[in-house]
N, C-alpha and C. Protein backbone atom coordinates (compact mmCIF):
# COMPACT_ATOMS: atom_id res chain seq x y z
N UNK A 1 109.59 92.96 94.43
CA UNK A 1 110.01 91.58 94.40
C UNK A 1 110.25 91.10 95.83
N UNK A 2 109.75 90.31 96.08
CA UNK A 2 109.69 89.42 97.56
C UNK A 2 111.17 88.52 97.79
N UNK A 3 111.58 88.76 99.01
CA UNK A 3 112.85 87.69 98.97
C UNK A 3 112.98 86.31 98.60
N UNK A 4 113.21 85.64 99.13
CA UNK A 4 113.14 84.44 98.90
C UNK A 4 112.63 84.03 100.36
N UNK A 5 113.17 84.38 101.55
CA UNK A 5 112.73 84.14 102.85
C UNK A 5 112.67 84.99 103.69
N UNK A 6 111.51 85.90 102.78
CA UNK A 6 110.45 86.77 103.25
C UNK A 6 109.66 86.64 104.33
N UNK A 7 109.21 85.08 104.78
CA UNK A 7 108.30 84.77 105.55
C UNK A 7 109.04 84.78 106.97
N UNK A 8 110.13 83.95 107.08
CA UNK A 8 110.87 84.25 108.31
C UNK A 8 111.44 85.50 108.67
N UNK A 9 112.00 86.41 107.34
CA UNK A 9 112.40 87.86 107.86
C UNK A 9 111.42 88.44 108.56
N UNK A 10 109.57 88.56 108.24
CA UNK A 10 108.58 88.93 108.68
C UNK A 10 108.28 88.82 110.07
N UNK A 11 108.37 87.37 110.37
CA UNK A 11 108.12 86.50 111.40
C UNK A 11 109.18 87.39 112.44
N UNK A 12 110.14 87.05 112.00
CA UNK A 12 111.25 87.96 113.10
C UNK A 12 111.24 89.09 112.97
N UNK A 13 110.73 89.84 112.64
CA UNK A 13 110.34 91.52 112.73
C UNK A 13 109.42 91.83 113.59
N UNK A 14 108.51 90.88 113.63
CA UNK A 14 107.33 90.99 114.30
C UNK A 14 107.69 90.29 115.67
N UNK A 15 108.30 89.44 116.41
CA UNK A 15 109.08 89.15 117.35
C UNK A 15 109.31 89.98 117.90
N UNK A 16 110.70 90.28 117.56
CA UNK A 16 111.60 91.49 117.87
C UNK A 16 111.01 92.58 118.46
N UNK A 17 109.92 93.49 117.46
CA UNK A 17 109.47 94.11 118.12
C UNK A 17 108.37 94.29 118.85
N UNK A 18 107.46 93.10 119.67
CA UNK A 18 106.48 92.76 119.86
C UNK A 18 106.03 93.28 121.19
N UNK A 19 107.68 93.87 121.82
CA UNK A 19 107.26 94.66 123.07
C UNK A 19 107.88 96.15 123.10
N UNK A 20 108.16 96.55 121.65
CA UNK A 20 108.75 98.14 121.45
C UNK A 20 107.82 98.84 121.74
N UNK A 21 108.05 99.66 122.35
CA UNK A 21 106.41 100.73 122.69
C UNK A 21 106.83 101.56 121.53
N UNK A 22 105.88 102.55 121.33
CA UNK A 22 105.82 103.64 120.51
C UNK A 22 106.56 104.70 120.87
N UNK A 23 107.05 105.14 119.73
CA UNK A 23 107.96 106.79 120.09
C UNK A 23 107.98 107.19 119.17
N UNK A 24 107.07 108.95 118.94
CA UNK A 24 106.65 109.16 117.44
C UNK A 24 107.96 109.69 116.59
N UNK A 25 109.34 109.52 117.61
CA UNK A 25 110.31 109.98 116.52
C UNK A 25 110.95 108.61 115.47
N UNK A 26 110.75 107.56 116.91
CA UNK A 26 111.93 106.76 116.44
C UNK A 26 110.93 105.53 116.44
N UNK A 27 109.91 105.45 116.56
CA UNK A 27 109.02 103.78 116.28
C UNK A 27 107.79 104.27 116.39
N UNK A 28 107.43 104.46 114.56
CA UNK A 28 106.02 104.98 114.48
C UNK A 28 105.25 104.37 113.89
N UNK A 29 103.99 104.32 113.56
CA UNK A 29 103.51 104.19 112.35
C UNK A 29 104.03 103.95 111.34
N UNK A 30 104.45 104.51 110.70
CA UNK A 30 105.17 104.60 108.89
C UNK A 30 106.34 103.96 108.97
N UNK A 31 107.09 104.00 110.19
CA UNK A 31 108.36 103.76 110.39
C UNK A 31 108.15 102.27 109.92
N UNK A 32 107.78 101.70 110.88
CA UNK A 32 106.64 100.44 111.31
C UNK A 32 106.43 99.61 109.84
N UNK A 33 105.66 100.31 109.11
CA UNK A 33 106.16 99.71 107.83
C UNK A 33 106.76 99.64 106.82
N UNK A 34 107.50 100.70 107.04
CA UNK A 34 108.87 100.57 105.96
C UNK A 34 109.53 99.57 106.47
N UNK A 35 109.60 99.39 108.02
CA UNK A 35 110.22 97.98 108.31
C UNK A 35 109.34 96.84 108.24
N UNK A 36 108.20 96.40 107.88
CA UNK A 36 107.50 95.64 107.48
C UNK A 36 107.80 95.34 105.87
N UNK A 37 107.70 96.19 104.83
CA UNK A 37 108.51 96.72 103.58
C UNK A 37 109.72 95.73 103.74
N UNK A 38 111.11 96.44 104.46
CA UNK A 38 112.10 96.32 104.40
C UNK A 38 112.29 94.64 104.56
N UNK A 39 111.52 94.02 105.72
CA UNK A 39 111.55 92.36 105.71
C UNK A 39 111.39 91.55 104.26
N UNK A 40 109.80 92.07 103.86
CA UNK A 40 109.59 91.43 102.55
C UNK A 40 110.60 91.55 101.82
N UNK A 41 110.82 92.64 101.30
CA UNK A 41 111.30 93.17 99.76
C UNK A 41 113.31 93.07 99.80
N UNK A 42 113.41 93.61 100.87
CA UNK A 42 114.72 94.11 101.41
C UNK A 42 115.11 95.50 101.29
N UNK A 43 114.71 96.28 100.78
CA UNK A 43 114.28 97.65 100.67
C UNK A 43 113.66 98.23 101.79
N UNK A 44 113.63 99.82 102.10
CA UNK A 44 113.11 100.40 102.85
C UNK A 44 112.91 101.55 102.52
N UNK A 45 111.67 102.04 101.77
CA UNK A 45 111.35 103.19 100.96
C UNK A 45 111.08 104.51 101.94
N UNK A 46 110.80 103.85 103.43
CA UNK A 46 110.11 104.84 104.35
C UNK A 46 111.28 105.36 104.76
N UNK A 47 112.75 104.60 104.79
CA UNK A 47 113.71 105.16 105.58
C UNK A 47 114.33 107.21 105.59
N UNK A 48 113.75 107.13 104.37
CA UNK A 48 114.13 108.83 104.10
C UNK A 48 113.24 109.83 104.81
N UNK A 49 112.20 109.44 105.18
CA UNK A 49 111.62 109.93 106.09
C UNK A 49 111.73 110.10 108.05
N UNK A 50 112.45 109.23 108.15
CA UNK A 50 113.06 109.09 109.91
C UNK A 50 114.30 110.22 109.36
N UNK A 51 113.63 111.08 110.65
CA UNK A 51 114.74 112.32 110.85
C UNK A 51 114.51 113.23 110.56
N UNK A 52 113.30 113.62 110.18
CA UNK A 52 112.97 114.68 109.56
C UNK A 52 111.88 115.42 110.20
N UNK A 53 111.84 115.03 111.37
CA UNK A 53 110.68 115.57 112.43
C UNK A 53 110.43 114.99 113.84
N UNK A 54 109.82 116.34 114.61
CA UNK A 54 110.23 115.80 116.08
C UNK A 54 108.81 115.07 116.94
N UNK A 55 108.05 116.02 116.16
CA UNK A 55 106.43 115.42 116.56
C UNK A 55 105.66 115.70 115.62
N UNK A 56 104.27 115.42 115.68
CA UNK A 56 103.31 115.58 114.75
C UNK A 56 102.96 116.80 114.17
N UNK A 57 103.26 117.84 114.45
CA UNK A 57 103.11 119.05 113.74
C UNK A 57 103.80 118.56 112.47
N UNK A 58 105.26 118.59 113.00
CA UNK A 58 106.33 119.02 112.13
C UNK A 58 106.41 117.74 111.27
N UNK A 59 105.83 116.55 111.22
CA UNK A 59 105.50 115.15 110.49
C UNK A 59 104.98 115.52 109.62
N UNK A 60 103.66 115.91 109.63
CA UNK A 60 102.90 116.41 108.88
C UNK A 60 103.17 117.94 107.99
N UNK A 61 103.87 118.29 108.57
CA UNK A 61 104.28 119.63 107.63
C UNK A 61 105.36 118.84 107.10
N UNK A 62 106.33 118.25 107.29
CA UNK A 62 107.53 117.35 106.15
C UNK A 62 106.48 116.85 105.15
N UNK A 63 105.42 115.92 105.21
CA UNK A 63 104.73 115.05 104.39
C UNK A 63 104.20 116.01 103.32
N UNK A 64 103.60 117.38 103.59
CA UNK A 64 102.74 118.42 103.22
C UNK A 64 103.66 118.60 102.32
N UNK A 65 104.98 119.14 102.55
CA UNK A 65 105.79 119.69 102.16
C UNK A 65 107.02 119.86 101.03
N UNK A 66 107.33 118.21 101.87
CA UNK A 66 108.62 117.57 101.21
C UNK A 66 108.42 116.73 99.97
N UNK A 67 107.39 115.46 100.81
CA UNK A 67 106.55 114.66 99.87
C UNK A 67 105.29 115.48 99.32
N UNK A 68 104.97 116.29 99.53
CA UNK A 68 103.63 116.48 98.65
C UNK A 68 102.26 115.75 98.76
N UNK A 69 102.57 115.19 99.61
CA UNK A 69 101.21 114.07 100.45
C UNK A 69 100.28 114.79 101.30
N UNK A 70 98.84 114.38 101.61
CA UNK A 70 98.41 114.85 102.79
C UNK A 70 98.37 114.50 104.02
N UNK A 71 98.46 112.98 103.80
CA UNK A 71 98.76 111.82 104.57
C UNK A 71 99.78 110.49 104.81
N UNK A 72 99.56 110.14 105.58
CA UNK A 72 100.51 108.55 105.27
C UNK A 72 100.41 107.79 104.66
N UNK A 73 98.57 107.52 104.42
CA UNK A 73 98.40 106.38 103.30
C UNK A 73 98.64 107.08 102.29
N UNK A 74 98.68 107.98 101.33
CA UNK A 74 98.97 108.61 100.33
C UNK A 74 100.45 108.78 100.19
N UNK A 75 101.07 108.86 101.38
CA UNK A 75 102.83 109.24 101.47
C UNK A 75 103.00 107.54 100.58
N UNK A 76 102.84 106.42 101.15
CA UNK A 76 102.85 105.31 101.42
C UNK A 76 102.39 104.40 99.56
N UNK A 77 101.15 104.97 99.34
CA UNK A 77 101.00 104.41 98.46
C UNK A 77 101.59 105.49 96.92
N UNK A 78 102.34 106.31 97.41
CA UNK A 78 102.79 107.52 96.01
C UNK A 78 104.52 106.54 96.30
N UNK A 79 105.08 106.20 97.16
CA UNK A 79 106.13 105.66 97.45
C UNK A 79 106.30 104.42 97.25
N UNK A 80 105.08 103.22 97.14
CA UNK A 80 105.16 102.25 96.45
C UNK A 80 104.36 102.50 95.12
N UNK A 81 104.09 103.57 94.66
CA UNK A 81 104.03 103.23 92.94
C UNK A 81 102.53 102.03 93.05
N UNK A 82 101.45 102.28 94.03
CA UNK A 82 100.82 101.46 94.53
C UNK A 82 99.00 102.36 94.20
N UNK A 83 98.06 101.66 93.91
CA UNK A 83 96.94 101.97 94.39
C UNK A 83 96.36 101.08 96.11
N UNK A 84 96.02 102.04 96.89
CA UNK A 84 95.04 101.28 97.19
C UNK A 84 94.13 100.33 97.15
N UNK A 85 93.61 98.99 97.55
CA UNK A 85 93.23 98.06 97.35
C UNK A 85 92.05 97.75 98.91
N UNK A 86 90.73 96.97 98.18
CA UNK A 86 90.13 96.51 99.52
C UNK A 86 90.84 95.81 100.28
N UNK A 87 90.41 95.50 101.37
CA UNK A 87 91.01 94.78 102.66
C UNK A 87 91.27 92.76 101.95
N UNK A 88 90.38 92.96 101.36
CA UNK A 88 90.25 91.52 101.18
C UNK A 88 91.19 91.10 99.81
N UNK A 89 91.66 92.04 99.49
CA UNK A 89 92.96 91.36 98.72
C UNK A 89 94.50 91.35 99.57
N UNK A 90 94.53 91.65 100.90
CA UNK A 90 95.69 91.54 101.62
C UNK A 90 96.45 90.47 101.55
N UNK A 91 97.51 90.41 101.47
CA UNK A 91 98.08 89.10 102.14
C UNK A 91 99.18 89.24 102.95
N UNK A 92 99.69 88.45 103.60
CA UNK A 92 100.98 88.39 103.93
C UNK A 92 102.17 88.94 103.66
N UNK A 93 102.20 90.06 104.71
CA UNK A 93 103.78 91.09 103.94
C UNK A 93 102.95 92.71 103.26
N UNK A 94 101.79 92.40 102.85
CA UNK A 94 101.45 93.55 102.67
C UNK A 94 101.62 95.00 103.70
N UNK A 95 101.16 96.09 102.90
CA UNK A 95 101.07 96.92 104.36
C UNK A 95 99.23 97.49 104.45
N UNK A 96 98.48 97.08 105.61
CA UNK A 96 97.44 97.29 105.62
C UNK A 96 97.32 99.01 106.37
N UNK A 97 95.79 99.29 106.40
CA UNK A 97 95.73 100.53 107.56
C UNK A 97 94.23 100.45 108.11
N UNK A 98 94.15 100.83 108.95
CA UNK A 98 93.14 100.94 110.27
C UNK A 98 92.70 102.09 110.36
N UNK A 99 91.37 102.16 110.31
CA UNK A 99 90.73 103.42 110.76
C UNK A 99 90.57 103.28 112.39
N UNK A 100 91.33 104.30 113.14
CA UNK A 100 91.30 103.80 114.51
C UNK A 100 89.93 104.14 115.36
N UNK A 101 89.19 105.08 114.59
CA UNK A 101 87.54 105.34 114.75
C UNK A 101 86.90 103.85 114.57
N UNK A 102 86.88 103.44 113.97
CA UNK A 102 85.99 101.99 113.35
C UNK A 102 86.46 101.07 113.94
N UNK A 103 87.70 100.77 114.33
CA UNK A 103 88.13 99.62 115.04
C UNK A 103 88.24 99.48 116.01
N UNK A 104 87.25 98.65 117.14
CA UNK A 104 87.16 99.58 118.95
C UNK A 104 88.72 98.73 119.79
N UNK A 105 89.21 97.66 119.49
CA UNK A 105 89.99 97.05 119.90
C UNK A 105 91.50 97.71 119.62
N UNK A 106 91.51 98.89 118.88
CA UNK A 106 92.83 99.34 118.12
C UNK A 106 93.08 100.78 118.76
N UNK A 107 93.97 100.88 119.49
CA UNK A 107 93.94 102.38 119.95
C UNK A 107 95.58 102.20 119.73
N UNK A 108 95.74 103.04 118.52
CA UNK A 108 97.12 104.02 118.00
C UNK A 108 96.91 105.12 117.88
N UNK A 109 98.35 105.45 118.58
CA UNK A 109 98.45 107.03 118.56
C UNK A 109 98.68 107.50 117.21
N UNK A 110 99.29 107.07 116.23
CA UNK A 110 99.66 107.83 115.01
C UNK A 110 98.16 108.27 114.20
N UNK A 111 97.59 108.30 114.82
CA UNK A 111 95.71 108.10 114.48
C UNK A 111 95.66 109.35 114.28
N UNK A 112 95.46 109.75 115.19
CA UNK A 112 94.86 110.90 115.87
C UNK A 112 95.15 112.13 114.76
N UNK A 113 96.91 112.37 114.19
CA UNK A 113 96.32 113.80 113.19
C UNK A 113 96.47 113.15 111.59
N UNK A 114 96.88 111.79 111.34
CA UNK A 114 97.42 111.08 109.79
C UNK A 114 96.25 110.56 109.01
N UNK A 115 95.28 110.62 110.38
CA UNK A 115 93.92 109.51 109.51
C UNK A 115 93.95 107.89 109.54
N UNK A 116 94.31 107.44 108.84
CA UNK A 116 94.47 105.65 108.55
C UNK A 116 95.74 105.30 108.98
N UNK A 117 95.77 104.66 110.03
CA UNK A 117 96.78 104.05 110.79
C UNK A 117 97.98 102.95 109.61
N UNK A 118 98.55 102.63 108.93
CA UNK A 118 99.16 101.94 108.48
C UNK A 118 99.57 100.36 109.27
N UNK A 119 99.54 99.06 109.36
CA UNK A 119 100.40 98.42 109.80
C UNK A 119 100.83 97.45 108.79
N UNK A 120 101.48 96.07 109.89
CA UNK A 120 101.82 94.91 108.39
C UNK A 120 101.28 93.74 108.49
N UNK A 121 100.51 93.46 107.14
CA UNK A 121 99.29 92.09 107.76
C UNK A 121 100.69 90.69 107.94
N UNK A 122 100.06 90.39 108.54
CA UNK A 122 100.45 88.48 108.86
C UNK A 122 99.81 87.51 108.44
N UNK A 123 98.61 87.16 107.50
CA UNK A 123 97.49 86.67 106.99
C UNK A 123 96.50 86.98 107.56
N UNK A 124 95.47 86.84 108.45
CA UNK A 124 94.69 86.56 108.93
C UNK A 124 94.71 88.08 110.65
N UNK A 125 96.00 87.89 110.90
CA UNK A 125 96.43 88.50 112.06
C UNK A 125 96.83 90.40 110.88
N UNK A 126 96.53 91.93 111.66
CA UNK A 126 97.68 92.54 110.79
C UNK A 126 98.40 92.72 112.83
N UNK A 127 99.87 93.59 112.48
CA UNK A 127 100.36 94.14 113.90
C UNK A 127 100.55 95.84 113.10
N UNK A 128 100.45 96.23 114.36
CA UNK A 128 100.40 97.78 114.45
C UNK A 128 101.54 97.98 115.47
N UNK A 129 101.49 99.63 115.59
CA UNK A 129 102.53 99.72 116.66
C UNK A 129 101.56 100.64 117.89
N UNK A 130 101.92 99.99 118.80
CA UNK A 130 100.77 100.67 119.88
C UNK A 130 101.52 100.88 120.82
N UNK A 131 101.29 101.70 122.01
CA UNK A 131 101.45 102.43 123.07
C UNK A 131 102.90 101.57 124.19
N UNK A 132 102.28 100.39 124.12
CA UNK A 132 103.23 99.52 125.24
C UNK A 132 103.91 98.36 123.72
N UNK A 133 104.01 98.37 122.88
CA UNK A 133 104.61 97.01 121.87
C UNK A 133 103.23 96.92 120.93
N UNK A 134 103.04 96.26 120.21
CA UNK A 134 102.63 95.77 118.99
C UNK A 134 101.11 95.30 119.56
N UNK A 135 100.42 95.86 118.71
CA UNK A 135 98.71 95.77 118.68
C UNK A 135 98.60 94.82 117.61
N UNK A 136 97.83 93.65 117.61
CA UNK A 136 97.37 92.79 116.74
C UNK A 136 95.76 93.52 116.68
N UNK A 137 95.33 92.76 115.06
CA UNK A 137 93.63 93.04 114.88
C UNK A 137 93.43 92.30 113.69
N UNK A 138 92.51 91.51 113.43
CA UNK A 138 91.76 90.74 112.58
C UNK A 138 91.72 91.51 111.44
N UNK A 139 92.52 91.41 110.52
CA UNK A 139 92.43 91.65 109.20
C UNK A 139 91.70 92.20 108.44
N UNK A 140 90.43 91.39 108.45
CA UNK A 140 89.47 91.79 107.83
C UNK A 140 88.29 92.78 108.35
N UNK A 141 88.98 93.26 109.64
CA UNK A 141 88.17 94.06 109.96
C UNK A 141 88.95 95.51 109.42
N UNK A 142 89.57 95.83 108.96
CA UNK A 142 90.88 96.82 108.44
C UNK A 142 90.36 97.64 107.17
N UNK A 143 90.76 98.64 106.93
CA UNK A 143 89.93 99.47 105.66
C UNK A 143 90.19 98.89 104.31
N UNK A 144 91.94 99.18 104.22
CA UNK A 144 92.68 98.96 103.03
C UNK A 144 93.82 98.13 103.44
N UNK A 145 94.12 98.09 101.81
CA UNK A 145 95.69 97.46 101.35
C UNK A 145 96.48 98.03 100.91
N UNK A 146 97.66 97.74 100.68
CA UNK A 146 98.55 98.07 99.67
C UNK A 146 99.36 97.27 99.08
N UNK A 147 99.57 96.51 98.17
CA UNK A 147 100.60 95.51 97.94
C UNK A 147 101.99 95.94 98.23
N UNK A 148 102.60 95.44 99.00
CA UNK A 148 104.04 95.68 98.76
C UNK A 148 104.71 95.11 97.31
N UNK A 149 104.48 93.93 97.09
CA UNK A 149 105.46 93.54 96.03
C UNK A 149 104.45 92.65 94.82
């Protein structure tokens, strides 16, 4: 269920952190959209996951492990009770993901051992979390969806 003023919580999430660089403990990927999540809905399903690992080994062995996932989009969509969806049913507030192979303008680190980058679309715009603050990329150039709500 979507707030009521979902659109401005979004808006100011994406602000806020528009110049956070990346830090795979504490501003990641997944993190990224549980707080994308957390704007829409008011919920934050990803939060049980911060703290539970120091780098990508040990990320991926929690996910393997704890959750039973192989990945993030799978962590992600077993945690919203969600299928996967094409790109072109996204909307606003959703949480999209990026193949960072296919997309030449998108270089995230959470790429490299998770597979499909996760971020949170804006309509038209999604943001990611990248190296120096927040990577924007055209939507529809993006693999999947997921509905949040």
């Amino acid at each position: 269920m979507r707030h009521d003023n979902w659109q401005t919580r979004l808006s100011d999430l994406i602000e806020a952190n528009r110049e956070k660089p990346f830090d795979f403990v504490s501003h990641n990927c997944l993190l990224w959209a549980g707080l994308g999540i957390k704007a829409v809905t008011g919920k934050n399903p990803v939060s049980k996951v911060a703290g539970n690992y120091a780098d990508e080994r040990s990320a991926l062995i929690y996910l393997r492990n704890k959750e039973k996932v192989k990945d993030v989009p799978e962590f992600l969509a077993k945690t919203l009770g969600q299928e996967q969806r094409a790109i072109a049913f996204a909307r606003q507030g959703d949480i999209v993901f990026a193949n960072t192979e296919s997309v030449e303008d998108l270089s995230i680190n959470c790429g490299k051992i998770f597979g499909e980058v996760p971020g949170v679309c804006y309509g038209s715009i999604s943001y990611f979390v990248g190296e120096f603050g927040l990577v924007s990329c055209e939507t529809l150039k993006l693999s999947r969806t997921l509905w949040v709500s």
